[in-house]
Structures are given as C-alpha cells and as structure tokens.
C-alpha atoms as a PDB file:
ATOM      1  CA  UNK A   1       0.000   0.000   0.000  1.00  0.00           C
ATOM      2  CA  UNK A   2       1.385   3.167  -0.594  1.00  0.00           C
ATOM      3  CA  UNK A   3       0.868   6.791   0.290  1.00  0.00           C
ATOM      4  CA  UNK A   4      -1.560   7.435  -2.397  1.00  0.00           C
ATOM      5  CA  UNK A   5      -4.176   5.627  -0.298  1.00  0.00           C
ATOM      6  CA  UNK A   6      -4.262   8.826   2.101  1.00  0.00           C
ATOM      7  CA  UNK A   7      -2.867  11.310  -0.719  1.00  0.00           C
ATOM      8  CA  UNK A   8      -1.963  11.609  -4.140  1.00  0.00           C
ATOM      9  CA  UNK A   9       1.112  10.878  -5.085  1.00  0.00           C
ATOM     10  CA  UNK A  10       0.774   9.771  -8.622  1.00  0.00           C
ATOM     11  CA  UNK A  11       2.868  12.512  -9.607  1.00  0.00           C
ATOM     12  CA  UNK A  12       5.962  10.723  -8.826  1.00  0.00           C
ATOM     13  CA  UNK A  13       7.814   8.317 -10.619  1.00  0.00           C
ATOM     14  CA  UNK A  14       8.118   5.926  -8.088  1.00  0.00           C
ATOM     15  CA  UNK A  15       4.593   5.449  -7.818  1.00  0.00           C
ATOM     16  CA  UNK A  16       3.266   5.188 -11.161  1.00  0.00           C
ATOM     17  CA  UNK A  17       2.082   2.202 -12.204  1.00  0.00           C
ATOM     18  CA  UNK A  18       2.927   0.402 -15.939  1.00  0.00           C
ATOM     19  CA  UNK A  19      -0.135   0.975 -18.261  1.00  0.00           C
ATOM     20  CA  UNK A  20      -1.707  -2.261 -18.985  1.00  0.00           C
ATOM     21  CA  UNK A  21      -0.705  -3.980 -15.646  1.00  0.00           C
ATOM     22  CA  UNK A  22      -3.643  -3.872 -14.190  1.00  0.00           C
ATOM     23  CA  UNK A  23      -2.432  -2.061 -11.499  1.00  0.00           C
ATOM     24  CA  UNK A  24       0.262  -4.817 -10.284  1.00  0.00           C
ATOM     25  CA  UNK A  25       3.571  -3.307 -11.638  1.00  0.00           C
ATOM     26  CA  UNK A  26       5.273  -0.127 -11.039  1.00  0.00           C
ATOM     27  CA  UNK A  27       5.477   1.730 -14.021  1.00  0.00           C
ATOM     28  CA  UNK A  28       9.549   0.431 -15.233  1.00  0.00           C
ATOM     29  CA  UNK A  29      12.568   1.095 -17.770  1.00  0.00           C
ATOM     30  CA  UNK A  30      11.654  -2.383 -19.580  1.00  0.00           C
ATOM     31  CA  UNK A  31       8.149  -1.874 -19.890  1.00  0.00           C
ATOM     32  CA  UNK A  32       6.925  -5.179 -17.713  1.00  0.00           C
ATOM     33  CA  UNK A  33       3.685  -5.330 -17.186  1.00  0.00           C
ATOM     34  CA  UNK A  34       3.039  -8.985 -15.057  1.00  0.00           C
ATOM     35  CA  UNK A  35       4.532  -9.630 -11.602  1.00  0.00           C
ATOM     36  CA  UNK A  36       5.906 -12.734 -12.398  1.00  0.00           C
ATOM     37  CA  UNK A  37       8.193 -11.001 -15.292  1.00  0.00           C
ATOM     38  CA  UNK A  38       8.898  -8.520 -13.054  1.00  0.00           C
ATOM     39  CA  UNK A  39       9.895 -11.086 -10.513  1.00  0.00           C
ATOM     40  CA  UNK A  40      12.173 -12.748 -13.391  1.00  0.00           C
ATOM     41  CA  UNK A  41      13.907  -9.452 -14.160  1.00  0.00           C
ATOM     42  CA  UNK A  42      14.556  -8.572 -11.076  1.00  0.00           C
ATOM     43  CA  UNK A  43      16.329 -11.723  -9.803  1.00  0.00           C
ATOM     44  CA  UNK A  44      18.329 -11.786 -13.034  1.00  0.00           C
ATOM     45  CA  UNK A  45      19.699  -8.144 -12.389  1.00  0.00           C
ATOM     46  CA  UNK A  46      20.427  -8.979  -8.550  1.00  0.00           C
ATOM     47  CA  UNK A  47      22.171 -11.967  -9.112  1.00  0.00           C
ATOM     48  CA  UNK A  48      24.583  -9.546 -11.565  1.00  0.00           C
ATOM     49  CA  UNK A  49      24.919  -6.693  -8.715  1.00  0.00           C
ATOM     50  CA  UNK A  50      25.994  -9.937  -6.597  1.00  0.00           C
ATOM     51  CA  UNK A  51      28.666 -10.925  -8.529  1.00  0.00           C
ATOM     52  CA  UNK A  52      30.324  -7.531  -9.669  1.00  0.00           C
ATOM     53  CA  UNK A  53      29.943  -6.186  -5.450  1.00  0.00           C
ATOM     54  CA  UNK A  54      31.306  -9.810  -4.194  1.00  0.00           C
ATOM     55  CA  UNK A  55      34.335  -8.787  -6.686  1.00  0.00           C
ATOM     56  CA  UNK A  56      34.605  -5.235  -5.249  1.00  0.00           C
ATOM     57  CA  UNK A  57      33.844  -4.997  -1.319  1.00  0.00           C
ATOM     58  CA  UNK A  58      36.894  -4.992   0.225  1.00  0.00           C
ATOM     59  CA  UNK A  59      37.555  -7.426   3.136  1.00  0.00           C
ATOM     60  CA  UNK A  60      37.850  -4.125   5.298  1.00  0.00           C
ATOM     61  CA  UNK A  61      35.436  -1.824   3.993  1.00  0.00           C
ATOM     62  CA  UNK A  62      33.154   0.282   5.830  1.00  0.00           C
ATOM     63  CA  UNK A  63      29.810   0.733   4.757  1.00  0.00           C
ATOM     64  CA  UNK A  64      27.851   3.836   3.918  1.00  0.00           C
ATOM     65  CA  UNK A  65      24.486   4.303   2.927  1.00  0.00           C
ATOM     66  CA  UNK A  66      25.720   6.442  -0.135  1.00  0.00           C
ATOM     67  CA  UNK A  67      27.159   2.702  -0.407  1.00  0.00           C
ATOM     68  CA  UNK A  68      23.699   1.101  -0.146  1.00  0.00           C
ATOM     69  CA  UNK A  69      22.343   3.973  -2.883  1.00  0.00           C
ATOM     70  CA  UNK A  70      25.000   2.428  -5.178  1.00  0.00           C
ATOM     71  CA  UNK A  71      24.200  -1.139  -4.712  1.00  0.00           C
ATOM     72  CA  UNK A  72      20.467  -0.507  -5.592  1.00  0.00           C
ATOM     73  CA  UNK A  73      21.484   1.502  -8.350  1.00  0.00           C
ATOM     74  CA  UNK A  74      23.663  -1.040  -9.657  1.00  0.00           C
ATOM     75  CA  UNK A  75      21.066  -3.788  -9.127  1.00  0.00           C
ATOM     76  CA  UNK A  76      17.849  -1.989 -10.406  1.00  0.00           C
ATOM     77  CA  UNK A  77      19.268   0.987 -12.735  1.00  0.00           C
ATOM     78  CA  UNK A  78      18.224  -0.302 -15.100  1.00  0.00           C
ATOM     79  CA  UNK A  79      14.185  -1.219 -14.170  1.00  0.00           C
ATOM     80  CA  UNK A  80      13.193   1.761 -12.166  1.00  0.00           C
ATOM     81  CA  UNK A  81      14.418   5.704 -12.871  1.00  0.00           C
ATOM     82  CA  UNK A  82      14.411   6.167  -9.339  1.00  0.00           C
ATOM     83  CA  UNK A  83      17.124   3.824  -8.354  1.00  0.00           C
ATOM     84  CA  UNK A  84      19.420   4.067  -5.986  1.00  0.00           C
ATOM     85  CA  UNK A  85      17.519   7.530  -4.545  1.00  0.00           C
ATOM     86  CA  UNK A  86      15.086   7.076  -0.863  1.00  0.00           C
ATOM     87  CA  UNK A  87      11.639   7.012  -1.453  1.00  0.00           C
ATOM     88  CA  UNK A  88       9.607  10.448  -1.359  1.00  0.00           C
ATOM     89  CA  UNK A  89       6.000   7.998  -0.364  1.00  0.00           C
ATOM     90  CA  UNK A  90       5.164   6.474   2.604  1.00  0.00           C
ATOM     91  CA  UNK A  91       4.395   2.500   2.995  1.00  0.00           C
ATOM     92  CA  UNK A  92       3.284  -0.381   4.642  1.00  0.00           C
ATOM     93  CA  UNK A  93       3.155  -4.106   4.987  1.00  0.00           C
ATOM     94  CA  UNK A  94      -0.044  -5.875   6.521  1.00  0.00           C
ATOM     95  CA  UNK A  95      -1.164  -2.925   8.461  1.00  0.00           C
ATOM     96  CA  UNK A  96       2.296  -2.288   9.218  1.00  0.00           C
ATOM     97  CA  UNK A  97       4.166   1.109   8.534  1.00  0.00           C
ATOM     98  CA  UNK A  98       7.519   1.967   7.539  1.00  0.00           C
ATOM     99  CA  UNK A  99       8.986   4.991   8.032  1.00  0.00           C
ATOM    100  CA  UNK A 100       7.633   7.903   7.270  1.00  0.00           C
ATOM    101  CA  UNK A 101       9.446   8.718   3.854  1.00  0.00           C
ATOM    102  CA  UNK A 102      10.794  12.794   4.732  1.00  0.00           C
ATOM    103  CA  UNK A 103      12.575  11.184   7.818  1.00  0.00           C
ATOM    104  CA  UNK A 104      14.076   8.931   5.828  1.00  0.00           C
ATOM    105  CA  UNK A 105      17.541  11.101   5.226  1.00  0.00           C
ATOM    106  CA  UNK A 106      18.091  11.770   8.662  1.00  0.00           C
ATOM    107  CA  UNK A 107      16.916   8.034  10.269  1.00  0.00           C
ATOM    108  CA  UNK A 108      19.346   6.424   7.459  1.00  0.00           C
ATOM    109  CA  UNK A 109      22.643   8.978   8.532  1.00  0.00           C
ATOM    110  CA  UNK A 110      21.535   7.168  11.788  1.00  0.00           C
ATOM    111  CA  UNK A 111      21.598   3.869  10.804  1.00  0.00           C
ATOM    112  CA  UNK A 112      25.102   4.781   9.343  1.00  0.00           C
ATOM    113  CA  UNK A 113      26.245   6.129  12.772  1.00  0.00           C
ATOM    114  CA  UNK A 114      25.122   3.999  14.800  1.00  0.00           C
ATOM    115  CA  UNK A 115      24.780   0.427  12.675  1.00  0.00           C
ATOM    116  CA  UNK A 116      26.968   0.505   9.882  1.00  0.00           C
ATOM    117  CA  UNK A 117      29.581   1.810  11.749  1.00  0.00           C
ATOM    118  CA  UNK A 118      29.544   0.101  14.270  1.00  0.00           C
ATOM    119  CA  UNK A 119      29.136  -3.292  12.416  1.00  0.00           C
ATOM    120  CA  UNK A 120      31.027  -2.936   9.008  1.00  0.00           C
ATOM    121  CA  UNK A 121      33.728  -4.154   8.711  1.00  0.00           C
ATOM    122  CA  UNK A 122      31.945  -6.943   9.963  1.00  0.00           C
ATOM    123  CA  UNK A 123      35.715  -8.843  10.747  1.00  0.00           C
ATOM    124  CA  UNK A 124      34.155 -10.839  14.274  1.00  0.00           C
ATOM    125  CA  UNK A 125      35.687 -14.266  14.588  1.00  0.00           C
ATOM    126  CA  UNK A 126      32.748 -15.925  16.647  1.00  0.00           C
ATOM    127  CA  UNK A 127      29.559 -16.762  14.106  1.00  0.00           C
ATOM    128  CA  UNK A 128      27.486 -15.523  17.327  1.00  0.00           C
ATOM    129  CA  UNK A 129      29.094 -12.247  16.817  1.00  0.00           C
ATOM    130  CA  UNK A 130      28.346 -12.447  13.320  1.00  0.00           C
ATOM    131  CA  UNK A 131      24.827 -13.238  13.808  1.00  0.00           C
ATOM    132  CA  UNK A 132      24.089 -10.284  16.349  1.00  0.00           C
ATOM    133  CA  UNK A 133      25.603  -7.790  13.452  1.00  0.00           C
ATOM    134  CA  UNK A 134      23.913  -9.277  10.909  1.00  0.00           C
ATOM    135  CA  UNK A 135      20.497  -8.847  12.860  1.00  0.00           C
ATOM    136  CA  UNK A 136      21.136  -5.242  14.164  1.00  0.00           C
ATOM    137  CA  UNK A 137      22.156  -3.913  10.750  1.00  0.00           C
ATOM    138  CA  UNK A 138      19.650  -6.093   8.984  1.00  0.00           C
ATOM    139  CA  UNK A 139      16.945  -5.195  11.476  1.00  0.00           C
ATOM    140  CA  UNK A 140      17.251  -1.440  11.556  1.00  0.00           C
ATOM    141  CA  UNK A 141      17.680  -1.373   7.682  1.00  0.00           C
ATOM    142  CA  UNK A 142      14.107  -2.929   6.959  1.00  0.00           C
ATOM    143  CA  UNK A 143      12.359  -0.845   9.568  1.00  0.00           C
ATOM    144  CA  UNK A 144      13.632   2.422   7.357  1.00  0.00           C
ATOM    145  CA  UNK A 145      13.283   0.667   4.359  1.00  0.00           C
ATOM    146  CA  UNK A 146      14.966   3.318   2.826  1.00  0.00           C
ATOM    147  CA  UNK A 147      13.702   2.480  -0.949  1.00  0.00           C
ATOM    148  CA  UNK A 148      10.593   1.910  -3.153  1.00  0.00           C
ATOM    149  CA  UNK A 149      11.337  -1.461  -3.751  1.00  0.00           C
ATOM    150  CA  UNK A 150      13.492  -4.524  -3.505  1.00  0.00           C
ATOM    151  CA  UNK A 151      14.289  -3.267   0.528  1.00  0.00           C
ATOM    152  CA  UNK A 152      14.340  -7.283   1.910  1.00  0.00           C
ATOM    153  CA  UNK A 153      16.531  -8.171  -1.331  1.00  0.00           C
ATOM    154  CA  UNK A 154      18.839  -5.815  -0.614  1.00  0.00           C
ATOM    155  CA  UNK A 155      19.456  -6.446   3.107  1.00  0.00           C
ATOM    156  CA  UNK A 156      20.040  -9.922   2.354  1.00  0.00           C
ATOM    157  CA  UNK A 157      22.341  -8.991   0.187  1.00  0.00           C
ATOM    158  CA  UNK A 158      24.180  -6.527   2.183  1.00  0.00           C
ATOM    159  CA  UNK A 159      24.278  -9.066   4.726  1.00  0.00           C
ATOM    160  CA  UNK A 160      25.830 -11.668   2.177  1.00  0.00           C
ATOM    161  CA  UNK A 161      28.593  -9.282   1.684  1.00  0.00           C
ATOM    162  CA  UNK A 162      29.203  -8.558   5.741  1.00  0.00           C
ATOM    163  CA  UNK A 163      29.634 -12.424   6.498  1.00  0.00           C
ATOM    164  CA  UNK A 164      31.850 -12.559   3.340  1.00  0.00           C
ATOM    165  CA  UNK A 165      33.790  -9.958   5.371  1.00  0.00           C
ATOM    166  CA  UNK A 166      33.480 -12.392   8.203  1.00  0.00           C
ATOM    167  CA  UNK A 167      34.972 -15.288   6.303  1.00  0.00           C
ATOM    168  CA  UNK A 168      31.708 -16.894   5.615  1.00  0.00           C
ATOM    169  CA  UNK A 169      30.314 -18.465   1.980  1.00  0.00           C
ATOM    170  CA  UNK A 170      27.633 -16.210   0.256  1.00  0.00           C
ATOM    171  CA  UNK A 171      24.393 -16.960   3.068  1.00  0.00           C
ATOM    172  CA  UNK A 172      21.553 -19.276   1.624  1.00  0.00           C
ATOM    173  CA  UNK A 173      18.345 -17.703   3.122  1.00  0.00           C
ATOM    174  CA  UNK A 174      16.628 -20.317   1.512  1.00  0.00           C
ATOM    175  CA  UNK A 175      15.126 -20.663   5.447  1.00  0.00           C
ATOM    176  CA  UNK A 176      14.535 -17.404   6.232  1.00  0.00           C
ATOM    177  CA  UNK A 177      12.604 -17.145   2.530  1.00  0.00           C
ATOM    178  CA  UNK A 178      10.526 -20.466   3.063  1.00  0.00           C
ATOM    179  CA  UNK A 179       8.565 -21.753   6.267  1.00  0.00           C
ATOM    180  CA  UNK A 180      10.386 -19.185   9.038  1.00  0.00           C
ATOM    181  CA  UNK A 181       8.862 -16.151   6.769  1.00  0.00           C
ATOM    182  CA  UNK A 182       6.069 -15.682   9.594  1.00  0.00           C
ATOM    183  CA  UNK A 183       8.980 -15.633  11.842  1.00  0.00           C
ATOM    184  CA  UNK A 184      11.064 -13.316  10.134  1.00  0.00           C
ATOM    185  CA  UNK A 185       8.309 -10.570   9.721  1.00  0.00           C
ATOM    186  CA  UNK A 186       7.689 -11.024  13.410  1.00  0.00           C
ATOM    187  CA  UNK A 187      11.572 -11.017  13.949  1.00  0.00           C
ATOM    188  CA  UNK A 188      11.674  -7.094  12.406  1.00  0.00           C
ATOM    189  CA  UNK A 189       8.862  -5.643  14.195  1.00  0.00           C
ATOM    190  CA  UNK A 190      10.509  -6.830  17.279  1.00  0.00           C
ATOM    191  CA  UNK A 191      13.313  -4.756  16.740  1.00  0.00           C
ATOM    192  CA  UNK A 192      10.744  -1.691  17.424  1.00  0.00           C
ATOM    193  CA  UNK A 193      11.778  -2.187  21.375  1.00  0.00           C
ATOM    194  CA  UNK A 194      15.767  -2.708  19.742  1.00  0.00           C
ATOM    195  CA  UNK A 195      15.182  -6.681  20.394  1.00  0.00           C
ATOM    196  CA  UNK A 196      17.132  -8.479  18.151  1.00  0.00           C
ATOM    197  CA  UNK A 197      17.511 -11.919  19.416  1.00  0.00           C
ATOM    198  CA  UNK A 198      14.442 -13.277  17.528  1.00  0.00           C
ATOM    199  CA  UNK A 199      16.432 -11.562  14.317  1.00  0.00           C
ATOM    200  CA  UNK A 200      20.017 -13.529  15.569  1.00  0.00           C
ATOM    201  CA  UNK A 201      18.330 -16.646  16.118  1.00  0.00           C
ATOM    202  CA  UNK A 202      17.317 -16.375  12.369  1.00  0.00           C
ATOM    203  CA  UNK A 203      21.021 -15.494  11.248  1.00  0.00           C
ATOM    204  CA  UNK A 204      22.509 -18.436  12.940  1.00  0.00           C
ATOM    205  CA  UNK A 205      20.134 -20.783  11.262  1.00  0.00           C
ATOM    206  CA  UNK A 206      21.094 -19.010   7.898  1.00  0.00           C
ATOM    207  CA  UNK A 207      24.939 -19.135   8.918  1.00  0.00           C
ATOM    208  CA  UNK A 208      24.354 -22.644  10.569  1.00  0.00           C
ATOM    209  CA  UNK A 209      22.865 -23.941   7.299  1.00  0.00           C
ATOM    210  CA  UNK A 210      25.427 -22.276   5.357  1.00  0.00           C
ATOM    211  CA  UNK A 211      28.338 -23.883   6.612  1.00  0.00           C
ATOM    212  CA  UNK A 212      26.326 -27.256   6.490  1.00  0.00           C
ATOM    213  CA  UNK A 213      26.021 -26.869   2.937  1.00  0.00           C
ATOM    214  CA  UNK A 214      29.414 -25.646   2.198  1.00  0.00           C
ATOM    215  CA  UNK A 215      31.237 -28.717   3.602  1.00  0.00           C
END
C-alpha cells in the first residue's frame, strides 16, 4: 500500500504504475507489465549486482548508505528511474508502517552512525558475533526501508557481503525465505523495542545452514 491511499502521489515516478498492468507493476525502464516477469527481471539483475559487489567490497570496507544507494542503483538501474535515490512515499506491509518517507535522510545517517559503523567491517571471529551484526544492521535497515522497492533483497544482500567480510560463503536464506517467513516478519517488528535476538536466532540458522552446505 502506498501513500496514495491517504494522498496523491501519482505525480511521482516511483509510484506510477505500468499501463496495462492492471495495477500490479510499477510503471519500469523495460516496460513489464506482469509480476511474475517482473519477478524474473529482477532476480536476473540482482544476481549480476551480486557478482560484480562480491568482486569489489573490500575485506575491510566500511559501509555507507551512499554505499547502499550504489548497490540498488547497480542492481535496479536499469528497471526503475528512481534507483538508488530514498523514497519520497510512505508504505506499509499488513497494516504495518515503515517509516515515514521525509525522515528517511536523517533516520538512514543514523543507521550509518550507529549500525553501519559500528558493524562494518563486519571482521568478528565468533559466528554468534556475526549473527548479532547481521540482525542489528539487517533489522534497523528494513524498519527504514529506505527504498521503493526490492528493501528485503537488498538487506540480504548486504548481509551476504558482511559475512563474506566475516569469512563466511555467500548466506543461503533459503530458510529465512521459506517456512520461518512468519517468523522473520515477526523477527523485524521486534526490533521496534531494539530486540534483536528473535532476528540472531534467524542469522545463525542461515549461517548454521550455510556452513552445512558448504562442507
């Protein structure tokens, strides 16, 4: 649902719909009009962004969120003209809101301060260490959620390139995606009172399976 419900915002590019969608695809670069080629496109172009960033994050890099602007960029440039820039409309999720969009500039300096920071480079030795960074950043980054679309893909993928900091193989979240997505949604509106154990619990399983899968 987006802010349009309460006000129009059709005006803007990010929430214009594609004409002959039927409503069900933001208006795009590529001119897709059904979810599930949407869905296609999208994966293709992430799993591109994956391999050039996996090639270019350094092993003791910092993260900004001019960083995160550039990763979205890179991954959907070429779908959506507003790519890589914060959202200017407000949405939610099941009855649940995200930030309001004109505090999104200051809460994501923030999350750089006080997250990113503190987090990237995410060089901890113990995977429980891991798992509580990956949750924190992770966590705070979806409540924002910063961008139109493709917020959860992005985390993960951030994520993938903080345990690759960490040592770790690229993260299967084939879990997280599949029967423990009840759990997950409940796992980031927990962080509202800065709880982020149900959020680590999920990491380690991701990690946990991981590893499994890697030996």
């Amino acid at each position: 649902m987006t802010a349009s419900d309460r006000y129009n915002t059709s005006h803007l590019p990010e929430d214009q719909l594609e004409p002959g969608s039927n409503g069900e695809v933001l208006k795009n670069l590529e001119g897709i009009t059904t979810r599930d080629e949407m869905e296609v496109f999208e994966t293709g172009y992430l799993w591109s962004a994956e391999r050039v960033l996996v090639e270019q994050i350094k092993e003791d890099q910092t993260f900004t969120v001019e960083d995160l602007c550039s990763m979205h960029q890179l991954w959907l440039g070429k779908v959506y003209s507003w790519a890589g820039r914060y959202r200017q409309v407000n949405i939610s999720k099941d009855t649940f809101d995200f930030a309001m969009a004109r505090v999104i500039p200051t809460m994501m300096q923030a999350f750089e301060r006080d997250q990113l920071t503190k987090y990237t480079p995410c060089l901890f030795e113990d995977n429980d260490d891991v798992a509580m960074a990956l949750a924190e950043v992770h966590v705070e980054l979806m409540l924002i959620h910063p961008f139109r679309e493709g917020n959860g893909r992005l985390g993960r993928l951030l994520a993938t390139l903080m345990a690759l900091q960490a040592g770790l193989p690229p993260l299967n979240f084939s879990e997280m995606a599949g029967h423990l997505k009840e759990d997950y949604f409940a796992a980031v509106r927990a962080g509202l009172d800065k709880n982020y154990q149900p959020m680590k619990e999920m990491f380690s399983v991701v990690i946990e399976m991981t590893l499994w899968q890697n030996e």
